[in-house]
PDB file of N, CA and C in Angstrom:
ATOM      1  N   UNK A   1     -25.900 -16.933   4.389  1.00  0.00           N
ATOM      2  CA  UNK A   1     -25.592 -16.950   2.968  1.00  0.00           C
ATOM      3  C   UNK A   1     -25.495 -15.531   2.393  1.00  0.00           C
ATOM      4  N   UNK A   2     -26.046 -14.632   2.771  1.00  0.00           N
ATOM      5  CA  UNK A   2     -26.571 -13.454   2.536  1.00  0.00           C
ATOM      6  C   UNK A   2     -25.800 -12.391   3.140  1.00  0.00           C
ATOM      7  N   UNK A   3     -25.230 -12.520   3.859  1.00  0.00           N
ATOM      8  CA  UNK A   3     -24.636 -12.142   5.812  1.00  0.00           C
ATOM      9  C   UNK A   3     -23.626 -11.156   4.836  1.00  0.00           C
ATOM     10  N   UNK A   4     -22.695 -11.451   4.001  1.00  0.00           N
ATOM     11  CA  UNK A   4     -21.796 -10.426   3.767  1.00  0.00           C
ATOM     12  C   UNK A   4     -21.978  -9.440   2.743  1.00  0.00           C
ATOM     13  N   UNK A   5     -23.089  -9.230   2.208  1.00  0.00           N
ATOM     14  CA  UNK A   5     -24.032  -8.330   1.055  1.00  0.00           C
ATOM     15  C   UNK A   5     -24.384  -7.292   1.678  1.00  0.00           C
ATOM     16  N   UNK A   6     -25.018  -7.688   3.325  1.00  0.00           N
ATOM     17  CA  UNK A   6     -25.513  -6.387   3.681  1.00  0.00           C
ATOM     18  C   UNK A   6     -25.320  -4.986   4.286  1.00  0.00           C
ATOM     19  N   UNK A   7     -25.399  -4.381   3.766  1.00  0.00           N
ATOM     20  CA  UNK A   7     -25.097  -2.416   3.781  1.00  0.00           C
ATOM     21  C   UNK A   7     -23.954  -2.484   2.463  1.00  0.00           C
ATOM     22  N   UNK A   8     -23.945  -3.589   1.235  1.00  0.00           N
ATOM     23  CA  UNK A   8     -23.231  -3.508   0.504  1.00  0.00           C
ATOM     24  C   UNK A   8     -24.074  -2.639  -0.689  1.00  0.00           C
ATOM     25  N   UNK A   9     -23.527  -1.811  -1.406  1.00  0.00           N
ATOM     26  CA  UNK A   9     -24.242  -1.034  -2.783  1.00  0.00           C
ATOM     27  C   UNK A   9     -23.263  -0.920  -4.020  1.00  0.00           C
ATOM     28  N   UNK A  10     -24.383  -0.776  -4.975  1.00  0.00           N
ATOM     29  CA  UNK A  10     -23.857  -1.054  -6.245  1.00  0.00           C
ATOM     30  C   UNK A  10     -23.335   0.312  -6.493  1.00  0.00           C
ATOM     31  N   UNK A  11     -22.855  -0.071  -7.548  1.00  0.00           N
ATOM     32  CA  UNK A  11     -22.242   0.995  -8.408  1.00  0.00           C
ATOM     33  C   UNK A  11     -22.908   2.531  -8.795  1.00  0.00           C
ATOM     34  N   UNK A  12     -22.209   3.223  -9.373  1.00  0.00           N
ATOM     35  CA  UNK A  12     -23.696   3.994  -9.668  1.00  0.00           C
ATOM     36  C   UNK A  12     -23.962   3.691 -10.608  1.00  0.00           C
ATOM     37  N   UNK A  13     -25.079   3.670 -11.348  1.00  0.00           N
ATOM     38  CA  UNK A  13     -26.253   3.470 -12.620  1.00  0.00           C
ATOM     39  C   UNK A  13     -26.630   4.689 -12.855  1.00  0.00           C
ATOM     40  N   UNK A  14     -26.657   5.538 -14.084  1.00  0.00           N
ATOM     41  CA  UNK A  14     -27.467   6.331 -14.670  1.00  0.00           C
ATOM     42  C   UNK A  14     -28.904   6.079 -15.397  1.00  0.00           C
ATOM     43  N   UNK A  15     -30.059   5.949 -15.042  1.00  0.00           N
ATOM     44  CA  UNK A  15     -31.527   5.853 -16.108  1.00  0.00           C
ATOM     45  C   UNK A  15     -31.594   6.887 -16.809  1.00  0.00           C
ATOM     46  N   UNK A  16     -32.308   6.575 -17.642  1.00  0.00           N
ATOM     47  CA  UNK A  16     -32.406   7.840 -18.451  1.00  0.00           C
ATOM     48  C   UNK A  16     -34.577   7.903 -18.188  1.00  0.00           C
ATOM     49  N   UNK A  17     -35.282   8.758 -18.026  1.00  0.00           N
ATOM     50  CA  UNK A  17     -36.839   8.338 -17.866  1.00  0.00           C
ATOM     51  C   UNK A  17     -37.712   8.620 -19.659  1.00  0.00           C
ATOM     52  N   UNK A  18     -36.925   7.931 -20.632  1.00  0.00           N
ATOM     53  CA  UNK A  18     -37.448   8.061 -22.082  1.00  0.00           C
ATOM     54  C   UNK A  18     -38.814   8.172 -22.198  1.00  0.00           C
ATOM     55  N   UNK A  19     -39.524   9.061 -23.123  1.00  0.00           N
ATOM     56  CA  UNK A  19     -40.536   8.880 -23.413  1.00  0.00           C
ATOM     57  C   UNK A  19     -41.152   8.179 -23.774  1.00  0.00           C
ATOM     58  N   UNK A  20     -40.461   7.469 -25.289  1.00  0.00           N
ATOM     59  CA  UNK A  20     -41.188   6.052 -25.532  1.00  0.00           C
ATOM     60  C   UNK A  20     -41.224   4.975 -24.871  1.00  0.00           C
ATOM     61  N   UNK A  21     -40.804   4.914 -23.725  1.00  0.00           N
ATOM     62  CA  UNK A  21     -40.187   3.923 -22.457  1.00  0.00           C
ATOM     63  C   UNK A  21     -41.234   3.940 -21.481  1.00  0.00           C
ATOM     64  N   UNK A  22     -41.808   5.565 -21.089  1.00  0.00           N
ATOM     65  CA  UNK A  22     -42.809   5.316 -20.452  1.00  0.00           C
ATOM     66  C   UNK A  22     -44.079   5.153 -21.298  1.00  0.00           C
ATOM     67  N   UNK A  23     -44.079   5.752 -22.251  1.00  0.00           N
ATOM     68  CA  UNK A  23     -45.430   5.435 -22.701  1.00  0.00           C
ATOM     69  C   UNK A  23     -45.609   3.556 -23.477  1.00  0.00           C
ATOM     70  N   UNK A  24     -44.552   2.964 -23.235  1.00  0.00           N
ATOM     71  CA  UNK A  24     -44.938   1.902 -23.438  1.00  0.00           C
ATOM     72  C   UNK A  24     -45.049   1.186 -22.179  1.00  0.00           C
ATOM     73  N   UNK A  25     -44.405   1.525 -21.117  1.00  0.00           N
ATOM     74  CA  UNK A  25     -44.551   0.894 -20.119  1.00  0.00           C
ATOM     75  C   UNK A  25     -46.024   0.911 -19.317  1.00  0.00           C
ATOM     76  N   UNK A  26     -46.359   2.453 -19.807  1.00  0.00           N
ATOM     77  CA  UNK A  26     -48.135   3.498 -19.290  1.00  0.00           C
ATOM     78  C   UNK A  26     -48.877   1.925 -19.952  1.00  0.00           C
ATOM     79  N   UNK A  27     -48.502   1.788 -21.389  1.00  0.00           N
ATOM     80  CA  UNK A  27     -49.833   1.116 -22.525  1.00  0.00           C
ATOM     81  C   UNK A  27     -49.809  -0.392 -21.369  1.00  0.00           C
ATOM     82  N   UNK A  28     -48.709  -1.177 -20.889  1.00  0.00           N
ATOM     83  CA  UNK A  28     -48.302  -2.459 -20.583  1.00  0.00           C
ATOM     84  C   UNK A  28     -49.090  -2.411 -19.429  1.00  0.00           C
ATOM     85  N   UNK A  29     -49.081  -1.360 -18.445  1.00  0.00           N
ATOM     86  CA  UNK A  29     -49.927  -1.414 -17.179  1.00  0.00           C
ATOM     87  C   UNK A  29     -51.465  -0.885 -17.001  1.00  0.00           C
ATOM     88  N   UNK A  30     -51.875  -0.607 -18.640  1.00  0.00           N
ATOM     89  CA  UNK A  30     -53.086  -0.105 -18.642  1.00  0.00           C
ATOM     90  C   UNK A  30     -53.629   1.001 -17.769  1.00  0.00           C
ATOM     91  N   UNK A  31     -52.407   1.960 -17.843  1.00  0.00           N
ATOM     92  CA  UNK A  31     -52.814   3.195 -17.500  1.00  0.00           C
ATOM     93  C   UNK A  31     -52.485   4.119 -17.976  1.00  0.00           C
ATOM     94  N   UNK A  32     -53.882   5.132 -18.931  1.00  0.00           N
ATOM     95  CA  UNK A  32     -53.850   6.015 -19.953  1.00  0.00           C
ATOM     96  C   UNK A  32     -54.132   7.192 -18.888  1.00  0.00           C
ATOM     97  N   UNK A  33     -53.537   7.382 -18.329  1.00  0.00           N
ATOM     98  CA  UNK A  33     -53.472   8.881 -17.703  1.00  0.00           C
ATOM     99  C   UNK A  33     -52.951  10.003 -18.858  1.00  0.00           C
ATOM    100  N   UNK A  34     -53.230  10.693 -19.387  1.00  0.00           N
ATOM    101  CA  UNK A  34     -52.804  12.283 -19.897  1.00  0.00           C
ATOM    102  C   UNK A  34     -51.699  12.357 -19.892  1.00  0.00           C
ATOM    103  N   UNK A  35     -51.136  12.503 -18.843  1.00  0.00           N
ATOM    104  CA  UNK A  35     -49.980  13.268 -18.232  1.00  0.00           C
ATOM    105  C   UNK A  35     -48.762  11.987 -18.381  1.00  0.00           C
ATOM    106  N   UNK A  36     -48.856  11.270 -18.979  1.00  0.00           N
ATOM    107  CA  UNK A  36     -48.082   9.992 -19.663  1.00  0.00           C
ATOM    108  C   UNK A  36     -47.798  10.395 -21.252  1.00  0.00           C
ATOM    109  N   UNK A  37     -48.853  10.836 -21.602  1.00  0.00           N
ATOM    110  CA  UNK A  37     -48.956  10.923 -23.473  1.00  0.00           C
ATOM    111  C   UNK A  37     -48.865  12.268 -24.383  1.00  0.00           C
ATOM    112  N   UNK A  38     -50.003  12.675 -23.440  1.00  0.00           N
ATOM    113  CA  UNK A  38     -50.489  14.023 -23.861  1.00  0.00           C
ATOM    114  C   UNK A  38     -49.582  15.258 -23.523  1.00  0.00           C
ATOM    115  N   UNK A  39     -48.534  16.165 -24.427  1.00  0.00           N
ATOM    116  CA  UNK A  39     -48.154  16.777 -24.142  1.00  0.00           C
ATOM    117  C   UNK A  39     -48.361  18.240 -23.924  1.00  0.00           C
ATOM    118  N   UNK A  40     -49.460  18.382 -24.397  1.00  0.00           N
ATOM    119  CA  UNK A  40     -50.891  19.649 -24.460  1.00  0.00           C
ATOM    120  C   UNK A  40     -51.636  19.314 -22.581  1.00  0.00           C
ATOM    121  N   UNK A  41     -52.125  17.855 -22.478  1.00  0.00           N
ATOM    122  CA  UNK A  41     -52.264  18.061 -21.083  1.00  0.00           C
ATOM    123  C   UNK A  41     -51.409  18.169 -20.011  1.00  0.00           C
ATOM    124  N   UNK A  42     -50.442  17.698 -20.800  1.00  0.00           N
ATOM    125  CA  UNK A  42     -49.194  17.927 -19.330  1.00  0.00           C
ATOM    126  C   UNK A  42     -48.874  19.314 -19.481  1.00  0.00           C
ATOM    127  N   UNK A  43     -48.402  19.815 -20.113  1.00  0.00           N
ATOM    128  CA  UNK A  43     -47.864  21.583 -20.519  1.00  0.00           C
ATOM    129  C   UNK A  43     -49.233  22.435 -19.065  1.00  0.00           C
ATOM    130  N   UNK A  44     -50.099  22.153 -19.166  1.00  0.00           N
ATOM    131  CA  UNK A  44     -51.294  22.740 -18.698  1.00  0.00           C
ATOM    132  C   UNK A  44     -51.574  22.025 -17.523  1.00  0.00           C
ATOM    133  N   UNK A  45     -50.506  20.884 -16.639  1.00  0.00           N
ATOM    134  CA  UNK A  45     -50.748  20.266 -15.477  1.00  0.00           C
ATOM    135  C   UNK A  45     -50.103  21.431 -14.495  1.00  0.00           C
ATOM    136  N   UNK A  46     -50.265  20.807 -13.215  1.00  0.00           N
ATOM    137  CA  UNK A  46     -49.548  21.327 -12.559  1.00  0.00           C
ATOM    138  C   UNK A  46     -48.110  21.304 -12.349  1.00  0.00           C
ATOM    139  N   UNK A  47     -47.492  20.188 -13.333  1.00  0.00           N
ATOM    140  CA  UNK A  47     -46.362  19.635 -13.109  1.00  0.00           C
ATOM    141  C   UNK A  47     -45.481  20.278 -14.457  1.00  0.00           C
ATOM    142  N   UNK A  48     -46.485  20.941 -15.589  1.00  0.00           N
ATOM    143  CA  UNK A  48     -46.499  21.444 -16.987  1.00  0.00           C
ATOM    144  C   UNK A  48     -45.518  20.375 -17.631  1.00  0.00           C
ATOM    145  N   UNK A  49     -44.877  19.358 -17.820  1.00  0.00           N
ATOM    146  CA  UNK A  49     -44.749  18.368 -18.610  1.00  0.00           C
ATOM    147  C   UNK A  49     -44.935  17.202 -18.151  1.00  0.00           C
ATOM    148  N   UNK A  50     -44.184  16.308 -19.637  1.00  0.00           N
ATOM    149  CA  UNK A  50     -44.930  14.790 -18.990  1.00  0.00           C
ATOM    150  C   UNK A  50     -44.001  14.075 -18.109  1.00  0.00           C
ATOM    151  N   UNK A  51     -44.932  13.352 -17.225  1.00  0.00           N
ATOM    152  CA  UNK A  51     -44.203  12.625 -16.335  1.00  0.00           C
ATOM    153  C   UNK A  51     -44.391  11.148 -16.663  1.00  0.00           C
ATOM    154  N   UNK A  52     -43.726   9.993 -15.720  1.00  0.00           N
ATOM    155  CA  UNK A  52     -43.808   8.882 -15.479  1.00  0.00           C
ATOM    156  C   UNK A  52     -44.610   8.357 -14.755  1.00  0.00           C
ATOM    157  N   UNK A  53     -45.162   6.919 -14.926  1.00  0.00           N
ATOM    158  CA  UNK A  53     -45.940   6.283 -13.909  1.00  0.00           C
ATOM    159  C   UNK A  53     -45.145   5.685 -12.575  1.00  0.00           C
ATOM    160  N   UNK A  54     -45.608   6.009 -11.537  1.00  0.00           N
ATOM    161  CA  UNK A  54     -45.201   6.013  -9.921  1.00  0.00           C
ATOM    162  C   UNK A  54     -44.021   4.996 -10.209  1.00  0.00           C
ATOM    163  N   UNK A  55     -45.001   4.015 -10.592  1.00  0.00           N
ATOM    164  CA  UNK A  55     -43.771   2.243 -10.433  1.00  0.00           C
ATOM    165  C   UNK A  55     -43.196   2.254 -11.622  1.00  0.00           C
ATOM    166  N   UNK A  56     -42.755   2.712 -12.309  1.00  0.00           N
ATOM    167  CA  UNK A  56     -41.978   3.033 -13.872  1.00  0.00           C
ATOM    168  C   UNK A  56     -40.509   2.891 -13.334  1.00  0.00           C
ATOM    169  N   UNK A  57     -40.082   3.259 -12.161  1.00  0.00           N
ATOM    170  CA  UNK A  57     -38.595   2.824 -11.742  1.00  0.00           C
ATOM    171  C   UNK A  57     -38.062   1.541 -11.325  1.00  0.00           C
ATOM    172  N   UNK A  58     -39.352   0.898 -11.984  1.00  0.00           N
ATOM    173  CA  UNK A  58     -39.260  -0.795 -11.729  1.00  0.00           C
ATOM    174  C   UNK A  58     -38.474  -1.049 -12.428  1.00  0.00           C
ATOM    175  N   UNK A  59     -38.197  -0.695 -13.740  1.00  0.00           N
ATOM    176  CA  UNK A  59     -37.923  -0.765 -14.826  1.00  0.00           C
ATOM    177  C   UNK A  59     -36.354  -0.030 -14.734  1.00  0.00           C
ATOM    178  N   UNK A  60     -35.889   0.443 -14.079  1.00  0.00           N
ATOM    179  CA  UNK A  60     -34.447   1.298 -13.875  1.00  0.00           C
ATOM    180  C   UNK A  60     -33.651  -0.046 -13.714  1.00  0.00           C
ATOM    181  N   UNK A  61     -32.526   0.167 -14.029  1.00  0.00           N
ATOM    182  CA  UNK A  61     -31.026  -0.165 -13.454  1.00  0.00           C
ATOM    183  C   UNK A  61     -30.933  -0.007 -12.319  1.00  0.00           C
ATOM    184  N   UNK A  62     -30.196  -1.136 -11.531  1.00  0.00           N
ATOM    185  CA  UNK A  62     -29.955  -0.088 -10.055  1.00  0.00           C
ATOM    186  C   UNK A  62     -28.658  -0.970  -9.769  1.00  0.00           C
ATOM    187  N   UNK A  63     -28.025  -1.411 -10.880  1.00  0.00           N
ATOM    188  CA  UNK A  63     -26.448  -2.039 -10.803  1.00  0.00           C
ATOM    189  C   UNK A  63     -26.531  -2.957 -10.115  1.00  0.00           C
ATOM    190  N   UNK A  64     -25.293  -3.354 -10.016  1.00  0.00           N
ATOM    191  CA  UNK A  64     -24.755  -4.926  -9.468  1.00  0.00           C
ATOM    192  C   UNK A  64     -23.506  -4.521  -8.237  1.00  0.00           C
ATOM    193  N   UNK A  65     -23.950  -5.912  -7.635  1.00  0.00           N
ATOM    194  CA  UNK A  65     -22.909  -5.749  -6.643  1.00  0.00           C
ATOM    195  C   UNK A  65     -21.998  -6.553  -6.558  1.00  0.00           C
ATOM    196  N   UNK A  66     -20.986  -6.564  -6.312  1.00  0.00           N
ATOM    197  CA  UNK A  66     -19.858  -7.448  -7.142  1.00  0.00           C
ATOM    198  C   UNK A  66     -19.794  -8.559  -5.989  1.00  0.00           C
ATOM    199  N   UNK A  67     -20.110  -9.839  -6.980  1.00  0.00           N
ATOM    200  CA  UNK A  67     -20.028 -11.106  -5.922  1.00  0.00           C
ATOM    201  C   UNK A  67     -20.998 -11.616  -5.235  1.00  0.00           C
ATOM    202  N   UNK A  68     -22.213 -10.825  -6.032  1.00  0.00           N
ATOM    203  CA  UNK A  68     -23.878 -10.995  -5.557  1.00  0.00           C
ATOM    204  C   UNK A  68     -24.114 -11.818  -6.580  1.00  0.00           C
ATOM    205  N   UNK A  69     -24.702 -12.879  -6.767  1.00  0.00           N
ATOM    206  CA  UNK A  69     -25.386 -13.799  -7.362  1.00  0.00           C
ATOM    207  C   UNK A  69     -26.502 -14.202  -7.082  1.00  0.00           C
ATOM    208  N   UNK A  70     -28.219 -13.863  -7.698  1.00  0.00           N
ATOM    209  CA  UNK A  70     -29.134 -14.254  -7.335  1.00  0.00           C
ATOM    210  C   UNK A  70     -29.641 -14.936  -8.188  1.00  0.00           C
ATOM    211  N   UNK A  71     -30.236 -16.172  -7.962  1.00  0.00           N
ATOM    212  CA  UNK A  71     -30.829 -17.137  -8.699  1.00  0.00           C
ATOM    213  C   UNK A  71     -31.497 -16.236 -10.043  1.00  0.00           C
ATOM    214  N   UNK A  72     -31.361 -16.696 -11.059  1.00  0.00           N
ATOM    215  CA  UNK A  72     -32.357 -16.478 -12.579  1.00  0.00           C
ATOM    216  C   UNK A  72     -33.982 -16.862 -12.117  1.00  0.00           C
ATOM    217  N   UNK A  73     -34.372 -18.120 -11.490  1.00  0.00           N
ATOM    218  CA  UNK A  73     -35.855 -18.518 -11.184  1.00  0.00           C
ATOM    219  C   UNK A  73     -36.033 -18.773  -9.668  1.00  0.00           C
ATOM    220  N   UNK A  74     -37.018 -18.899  -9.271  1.00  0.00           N
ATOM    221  CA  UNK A  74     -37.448 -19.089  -8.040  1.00  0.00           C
ATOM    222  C   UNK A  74     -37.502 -17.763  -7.097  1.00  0.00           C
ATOM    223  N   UNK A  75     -36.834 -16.741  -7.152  1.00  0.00           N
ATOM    224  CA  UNK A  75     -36.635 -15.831  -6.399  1.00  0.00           C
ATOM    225  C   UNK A  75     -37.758 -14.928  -6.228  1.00  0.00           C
ATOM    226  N   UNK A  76     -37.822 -14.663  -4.935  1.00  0.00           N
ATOM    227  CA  UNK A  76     -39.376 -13.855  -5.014  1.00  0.00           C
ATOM    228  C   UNK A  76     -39.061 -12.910  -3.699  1.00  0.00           C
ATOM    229  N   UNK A  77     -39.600 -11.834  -4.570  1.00  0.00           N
ATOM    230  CA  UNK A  77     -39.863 -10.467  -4.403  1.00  0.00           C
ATOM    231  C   UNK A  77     -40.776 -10.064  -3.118  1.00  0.00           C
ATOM    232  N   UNK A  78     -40.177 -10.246  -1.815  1.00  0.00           N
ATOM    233  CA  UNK A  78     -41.052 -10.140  -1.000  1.00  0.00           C
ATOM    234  C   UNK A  78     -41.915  -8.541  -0.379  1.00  0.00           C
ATOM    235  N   UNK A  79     -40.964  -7.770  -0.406  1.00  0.00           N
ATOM    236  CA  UNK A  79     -41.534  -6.308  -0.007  1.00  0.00           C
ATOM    237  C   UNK A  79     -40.628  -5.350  -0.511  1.00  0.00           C
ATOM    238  N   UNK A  80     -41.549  -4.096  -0.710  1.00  0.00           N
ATOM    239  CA  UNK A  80     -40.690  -2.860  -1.254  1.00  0.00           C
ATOM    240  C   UNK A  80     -41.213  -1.545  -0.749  1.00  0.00           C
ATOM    241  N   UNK A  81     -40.873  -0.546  -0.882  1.00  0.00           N
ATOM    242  CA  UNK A  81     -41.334   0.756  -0.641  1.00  0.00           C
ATOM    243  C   UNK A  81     -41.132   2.023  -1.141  1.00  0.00           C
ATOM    244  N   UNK A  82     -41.765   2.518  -1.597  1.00  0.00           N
ATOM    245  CA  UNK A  82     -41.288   3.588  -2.541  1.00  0.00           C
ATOM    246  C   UNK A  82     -41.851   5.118  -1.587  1.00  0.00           C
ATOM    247  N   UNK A  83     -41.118   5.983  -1.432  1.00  0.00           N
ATOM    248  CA  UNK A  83     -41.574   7.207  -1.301  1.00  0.00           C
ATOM    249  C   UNK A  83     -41.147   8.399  -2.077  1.00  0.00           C
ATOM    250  N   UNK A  84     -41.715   9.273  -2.582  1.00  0.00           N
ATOM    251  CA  UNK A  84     -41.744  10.187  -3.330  1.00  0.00           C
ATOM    252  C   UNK A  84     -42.233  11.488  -3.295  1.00  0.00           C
ATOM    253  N   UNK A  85     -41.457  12.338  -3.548  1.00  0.00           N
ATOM    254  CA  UNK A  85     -41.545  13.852  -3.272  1.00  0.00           C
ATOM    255  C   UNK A  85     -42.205  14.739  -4.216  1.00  0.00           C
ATOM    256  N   UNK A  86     -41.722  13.910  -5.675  1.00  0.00           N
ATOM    257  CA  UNK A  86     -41.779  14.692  -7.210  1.00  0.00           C
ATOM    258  C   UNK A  86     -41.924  13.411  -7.778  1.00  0.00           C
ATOM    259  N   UNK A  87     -43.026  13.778  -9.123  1.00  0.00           N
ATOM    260  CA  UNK A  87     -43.053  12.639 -10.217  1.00  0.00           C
ATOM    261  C   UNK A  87     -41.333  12.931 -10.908  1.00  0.00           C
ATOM    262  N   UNK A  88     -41.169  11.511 -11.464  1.00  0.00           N
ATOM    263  CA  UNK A  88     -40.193  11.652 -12.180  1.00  0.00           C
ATOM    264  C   UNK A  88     -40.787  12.593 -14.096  1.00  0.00           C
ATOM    265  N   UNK A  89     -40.046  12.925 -14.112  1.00  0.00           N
ATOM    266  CA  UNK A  89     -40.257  14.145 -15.764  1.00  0.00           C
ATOM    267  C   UNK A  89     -40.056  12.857 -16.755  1.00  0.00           C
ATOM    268  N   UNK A  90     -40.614  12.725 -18.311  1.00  0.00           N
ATOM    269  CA  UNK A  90     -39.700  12.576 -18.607  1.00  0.00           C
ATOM    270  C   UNK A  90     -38.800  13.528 -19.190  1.00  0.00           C
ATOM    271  N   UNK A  91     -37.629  12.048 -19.512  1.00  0.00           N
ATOM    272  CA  UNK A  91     -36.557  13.009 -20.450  1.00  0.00           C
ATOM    273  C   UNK A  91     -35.636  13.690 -19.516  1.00  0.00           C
ATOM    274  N   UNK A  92     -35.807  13.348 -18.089  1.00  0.00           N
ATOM    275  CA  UNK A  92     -34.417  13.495 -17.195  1.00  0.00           C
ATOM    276  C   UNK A  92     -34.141  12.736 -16.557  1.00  0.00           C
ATOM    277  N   UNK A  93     -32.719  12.283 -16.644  1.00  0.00           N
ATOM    278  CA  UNK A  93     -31.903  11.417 -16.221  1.00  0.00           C
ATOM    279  C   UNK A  93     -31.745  11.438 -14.290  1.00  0.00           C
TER     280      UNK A  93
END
């Protein structure tokens, strides 16, 4: 069913990583880290502004693939993996 999707990719998508985007997303996952809010503690991180929370690209676009149709309910999310080099900033795309 699936067989002709795969090594297929979407389009490109631009995110944008908004501030009020993460810090509402920070408040939703109950994590008040600093370096989410505080722009006095981030300036003075090692990273000197604010960043995003790790899984905050949950929340990205990542386009469509034309002729992909996945169910609205039932569908479940079996595994993922994220690796990362750099927090995402915000406020860059």
């Amino acid at each position: 069913m699936w067989q002709p999707f795969i090594g297929k990719r979407s389009e490109s998508v631009t995110n944008w990583v908004e501030r009020g985007a993460v810090k509402r997303f920070a408040e939703a996952i109950g994590d008040w880290n600093p370096l989410y809010f505080d722009e006095d503690v981030a300036r003075n991180s090692r990273w000197g502004q604010l960043i995003a929370p790790p899984t905050f690209p949950m929340t990205f676009d990542y386009g469509r693939i034309e002729g992909l149709s996945l169910p609205e309910s039932g569908l479940i999310h079996g595994d993922q993996t994220f690796h990362y080099r750099r927090p995402l900033f915000v406020g860059e795309e």
